[in-house]
PDB file of N, CA and C in Angstrom:
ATOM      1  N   UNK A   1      36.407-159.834   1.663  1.00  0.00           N
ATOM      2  CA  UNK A   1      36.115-158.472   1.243  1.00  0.00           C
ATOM      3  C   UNK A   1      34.697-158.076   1.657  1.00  0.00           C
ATOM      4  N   UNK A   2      34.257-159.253   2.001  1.00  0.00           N
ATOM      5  CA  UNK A   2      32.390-158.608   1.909  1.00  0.00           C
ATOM      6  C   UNK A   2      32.517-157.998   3.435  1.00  0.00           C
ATOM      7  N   UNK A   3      33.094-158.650   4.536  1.00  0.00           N
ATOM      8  CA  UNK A   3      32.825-158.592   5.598  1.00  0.00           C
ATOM      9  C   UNK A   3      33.682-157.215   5.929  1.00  0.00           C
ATOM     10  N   UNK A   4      34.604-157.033   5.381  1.00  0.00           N
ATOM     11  CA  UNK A   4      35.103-155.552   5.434  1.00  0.00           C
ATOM     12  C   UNK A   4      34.215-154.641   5.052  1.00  0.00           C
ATOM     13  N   UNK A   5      33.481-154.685   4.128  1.00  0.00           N
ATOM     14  CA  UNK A   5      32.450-153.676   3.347  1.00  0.00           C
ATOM     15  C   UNK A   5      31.472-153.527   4.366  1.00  0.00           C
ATOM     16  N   UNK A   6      31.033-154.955   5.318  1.00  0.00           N
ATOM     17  CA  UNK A   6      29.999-154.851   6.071  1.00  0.00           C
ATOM     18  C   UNK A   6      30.639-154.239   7.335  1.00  0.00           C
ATOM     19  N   UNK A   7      31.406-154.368   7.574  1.00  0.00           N
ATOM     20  CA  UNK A   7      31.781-153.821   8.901  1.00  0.00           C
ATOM     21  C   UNK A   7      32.416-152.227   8.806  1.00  0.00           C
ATOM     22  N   UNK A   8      32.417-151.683   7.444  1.00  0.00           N
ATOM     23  CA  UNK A   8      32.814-150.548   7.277  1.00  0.00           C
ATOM     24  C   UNK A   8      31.270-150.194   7.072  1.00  0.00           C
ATOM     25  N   UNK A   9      30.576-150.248   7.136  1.00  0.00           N
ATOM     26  CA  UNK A   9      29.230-149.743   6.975  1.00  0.00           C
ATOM     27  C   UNK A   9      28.249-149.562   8.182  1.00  0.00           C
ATOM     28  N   UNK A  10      29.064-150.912   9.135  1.00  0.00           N
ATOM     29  CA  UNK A  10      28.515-150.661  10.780  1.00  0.00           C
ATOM     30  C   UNK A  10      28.717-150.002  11.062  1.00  0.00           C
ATOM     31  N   UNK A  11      30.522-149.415  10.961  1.00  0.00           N
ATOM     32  CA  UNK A  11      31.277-148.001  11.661  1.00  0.00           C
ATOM     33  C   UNK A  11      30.492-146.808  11.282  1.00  0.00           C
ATOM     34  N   UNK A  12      30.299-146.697  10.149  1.00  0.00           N
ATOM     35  CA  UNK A  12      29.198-145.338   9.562  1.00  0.00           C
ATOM     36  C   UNK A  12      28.445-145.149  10.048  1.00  0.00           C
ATOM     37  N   UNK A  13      27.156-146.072  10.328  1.00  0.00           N
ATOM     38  CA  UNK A  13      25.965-145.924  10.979  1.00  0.00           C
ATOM     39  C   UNK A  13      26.315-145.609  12.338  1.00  0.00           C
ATOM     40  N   UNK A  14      26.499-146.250  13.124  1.00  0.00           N
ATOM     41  CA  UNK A  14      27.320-145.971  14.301  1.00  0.00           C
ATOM     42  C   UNK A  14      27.800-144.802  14.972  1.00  0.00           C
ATOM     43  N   UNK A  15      28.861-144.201  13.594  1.00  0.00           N
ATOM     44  CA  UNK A  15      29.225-143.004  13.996  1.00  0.00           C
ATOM     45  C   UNK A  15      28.199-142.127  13.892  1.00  0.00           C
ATOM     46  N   UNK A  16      27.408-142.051  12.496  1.00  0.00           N
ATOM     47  CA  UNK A  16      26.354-141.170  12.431  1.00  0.00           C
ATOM     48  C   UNK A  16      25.655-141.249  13.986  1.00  0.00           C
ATOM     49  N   UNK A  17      24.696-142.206  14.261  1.00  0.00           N
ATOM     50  CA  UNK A  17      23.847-142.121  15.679  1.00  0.00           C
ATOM     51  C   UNK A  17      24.472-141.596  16.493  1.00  0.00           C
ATOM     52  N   UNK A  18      25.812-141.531  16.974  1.00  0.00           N
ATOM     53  CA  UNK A  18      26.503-141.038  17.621  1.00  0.00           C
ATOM     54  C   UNK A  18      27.363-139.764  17.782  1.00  0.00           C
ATOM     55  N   UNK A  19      26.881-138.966  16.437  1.00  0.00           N
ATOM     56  CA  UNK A  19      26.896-138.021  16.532  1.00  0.00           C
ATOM     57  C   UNK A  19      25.645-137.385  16.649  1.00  0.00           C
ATOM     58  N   UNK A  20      24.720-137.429  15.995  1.00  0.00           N
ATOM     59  CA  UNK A  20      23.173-137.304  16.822  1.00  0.00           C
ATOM     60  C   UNK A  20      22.905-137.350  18.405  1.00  0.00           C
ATOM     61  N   UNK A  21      23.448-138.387  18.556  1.00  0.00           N
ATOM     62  CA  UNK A  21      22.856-138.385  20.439  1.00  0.00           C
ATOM     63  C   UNK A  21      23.795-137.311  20.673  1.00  0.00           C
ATOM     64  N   UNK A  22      24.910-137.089  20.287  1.00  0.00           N
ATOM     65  CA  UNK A  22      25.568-136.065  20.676  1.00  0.00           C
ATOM     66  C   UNK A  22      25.639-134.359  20.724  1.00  0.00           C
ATOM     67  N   UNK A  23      24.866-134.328  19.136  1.00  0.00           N
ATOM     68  CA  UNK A  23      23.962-133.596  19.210  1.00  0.00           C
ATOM     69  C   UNK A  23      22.953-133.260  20.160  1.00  0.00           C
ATOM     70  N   UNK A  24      22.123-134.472  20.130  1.00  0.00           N
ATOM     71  CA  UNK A  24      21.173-133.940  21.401  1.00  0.00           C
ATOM     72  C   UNK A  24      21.476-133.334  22.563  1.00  0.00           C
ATOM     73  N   UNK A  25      22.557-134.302  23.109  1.00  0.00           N
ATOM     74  CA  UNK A  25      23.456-133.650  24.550  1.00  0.00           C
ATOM     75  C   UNK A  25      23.414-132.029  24.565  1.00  0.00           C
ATOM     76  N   UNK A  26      24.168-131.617  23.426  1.00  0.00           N
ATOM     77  CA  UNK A  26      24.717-130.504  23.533  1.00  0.00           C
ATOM     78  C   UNK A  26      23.479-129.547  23.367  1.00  0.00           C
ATOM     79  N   UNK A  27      22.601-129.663  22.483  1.00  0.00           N
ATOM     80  CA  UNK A  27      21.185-129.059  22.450  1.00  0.00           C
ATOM     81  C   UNK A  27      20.463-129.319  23.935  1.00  0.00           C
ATOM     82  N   UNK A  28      20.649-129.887  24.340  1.00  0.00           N
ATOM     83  CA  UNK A  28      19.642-130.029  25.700  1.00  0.00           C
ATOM     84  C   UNK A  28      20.930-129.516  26.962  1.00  0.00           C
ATOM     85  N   UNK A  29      21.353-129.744  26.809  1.00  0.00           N
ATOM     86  CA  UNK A  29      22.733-128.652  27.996  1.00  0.00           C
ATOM     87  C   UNK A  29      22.655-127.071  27.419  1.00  0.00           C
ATOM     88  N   UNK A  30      22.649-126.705  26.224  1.00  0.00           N
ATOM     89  CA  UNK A  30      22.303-125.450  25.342  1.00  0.00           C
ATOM     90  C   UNK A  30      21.056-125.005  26.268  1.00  0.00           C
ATOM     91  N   UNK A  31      19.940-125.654  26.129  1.00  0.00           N
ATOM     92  CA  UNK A  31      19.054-124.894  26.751  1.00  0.00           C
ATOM     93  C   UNK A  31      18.367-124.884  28.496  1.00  0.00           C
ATOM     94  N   UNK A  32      19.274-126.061  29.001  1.00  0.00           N
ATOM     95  CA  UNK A  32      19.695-125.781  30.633  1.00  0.00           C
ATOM     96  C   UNK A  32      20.566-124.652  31.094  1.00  0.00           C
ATOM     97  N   UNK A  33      21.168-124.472  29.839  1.00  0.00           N
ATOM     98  CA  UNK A  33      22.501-123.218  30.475  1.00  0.00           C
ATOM     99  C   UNK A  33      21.661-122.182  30.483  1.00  0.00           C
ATOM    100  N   UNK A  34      20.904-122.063  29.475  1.00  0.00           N
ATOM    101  CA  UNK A  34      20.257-120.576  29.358  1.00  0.00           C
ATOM    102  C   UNK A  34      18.644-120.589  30.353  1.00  0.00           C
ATOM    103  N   UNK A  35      18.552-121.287  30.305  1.00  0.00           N
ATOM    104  CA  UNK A  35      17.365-121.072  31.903  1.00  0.00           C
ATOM    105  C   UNK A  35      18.379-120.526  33.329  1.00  0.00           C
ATOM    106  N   UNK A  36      19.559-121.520  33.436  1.00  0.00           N
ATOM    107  CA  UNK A  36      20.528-121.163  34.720  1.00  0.00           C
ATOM    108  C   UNK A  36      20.882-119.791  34.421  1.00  0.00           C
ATOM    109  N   UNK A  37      21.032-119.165  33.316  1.00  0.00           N
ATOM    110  CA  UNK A  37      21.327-117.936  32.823  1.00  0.00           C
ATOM    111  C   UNK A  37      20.376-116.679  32.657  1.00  0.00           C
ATOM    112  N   UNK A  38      19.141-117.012  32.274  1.00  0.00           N
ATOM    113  CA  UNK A  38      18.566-116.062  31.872  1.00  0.00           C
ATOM    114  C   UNK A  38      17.396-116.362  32.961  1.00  0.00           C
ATOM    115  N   UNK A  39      17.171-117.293  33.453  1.00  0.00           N
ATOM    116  CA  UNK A  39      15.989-117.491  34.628  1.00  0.00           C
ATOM    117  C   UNK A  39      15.952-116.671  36.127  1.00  0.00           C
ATOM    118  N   UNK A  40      14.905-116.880  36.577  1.00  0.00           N
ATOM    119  CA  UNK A  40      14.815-116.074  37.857  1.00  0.00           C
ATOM    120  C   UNK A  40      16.262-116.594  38.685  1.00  0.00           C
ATOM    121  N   UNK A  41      16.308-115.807  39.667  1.00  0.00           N
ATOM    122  CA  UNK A  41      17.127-115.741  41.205  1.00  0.00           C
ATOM    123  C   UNK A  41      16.529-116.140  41.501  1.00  0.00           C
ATOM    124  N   UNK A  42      17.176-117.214  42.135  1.00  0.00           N
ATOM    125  CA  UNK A  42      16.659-118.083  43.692  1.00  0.00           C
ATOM    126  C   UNK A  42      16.349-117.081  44.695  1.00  0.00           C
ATOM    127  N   UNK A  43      15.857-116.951  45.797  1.00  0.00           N
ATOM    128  CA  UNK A  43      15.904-115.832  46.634  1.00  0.00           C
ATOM    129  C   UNK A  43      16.867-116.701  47.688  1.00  0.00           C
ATOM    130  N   UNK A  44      18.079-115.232  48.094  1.00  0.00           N
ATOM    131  CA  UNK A  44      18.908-115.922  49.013  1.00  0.00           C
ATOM    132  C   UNK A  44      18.220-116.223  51.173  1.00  0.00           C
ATOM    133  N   UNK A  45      18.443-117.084  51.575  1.00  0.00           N
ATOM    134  CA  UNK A  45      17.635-117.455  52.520  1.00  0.00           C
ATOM    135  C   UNK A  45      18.932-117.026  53.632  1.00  0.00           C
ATOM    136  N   UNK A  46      18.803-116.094  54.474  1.00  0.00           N
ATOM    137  CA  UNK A  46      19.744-115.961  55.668  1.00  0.00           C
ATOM    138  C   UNK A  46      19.935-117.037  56.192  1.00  0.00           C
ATOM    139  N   UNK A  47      21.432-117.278  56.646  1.00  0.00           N
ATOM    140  CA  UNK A  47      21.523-118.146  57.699  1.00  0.00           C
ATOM    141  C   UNK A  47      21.461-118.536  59.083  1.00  0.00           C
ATOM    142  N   UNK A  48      21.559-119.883  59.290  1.00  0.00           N
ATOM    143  CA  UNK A  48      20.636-119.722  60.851  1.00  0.00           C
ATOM    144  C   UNK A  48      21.997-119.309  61.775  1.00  0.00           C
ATOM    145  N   UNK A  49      22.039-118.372  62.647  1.00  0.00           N
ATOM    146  CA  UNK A  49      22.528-118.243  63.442  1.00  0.00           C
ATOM    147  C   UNK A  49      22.953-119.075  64.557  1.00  0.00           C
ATOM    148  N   UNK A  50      23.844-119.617  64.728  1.00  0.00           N
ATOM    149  CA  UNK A  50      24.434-120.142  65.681  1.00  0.00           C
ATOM    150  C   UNK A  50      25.118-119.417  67.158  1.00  0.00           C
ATOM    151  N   UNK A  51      24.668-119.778  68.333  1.00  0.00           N
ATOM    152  CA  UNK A  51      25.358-118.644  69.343  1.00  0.00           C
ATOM    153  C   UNK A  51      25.801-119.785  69.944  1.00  0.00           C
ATOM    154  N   UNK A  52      27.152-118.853  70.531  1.00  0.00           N
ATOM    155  CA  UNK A  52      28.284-120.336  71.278  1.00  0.00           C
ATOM    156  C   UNK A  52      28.015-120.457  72.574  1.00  0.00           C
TER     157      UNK A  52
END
């Protein structure tokens, strides 16, 4: 019984951290989207012409 108690207590912690880092993910993709979103234009660069 003990080792059930202990290993049901690993799973908890575990899951908790792992929803945290997961958290983080999504907070740090959250605020990459909105720079790709709300940030300057690249300026578009013509292409090089090729003659055959």
């Amino acid at each position: 019984m003990f080792f059930a108690k202990l290993g049901m207590h690993i799973l908890e912690a575990m899951f908790f951290v792992g929803l945290i880092g997961s958290s983080v993910v999504v907070f740090i993709s959250f605020i990459e989207d909105g720079k790709e979103l709300f940030g300057e234009d690249e300026p578009i660069l013509p292409r090089a012409e090729t003659k055959p």
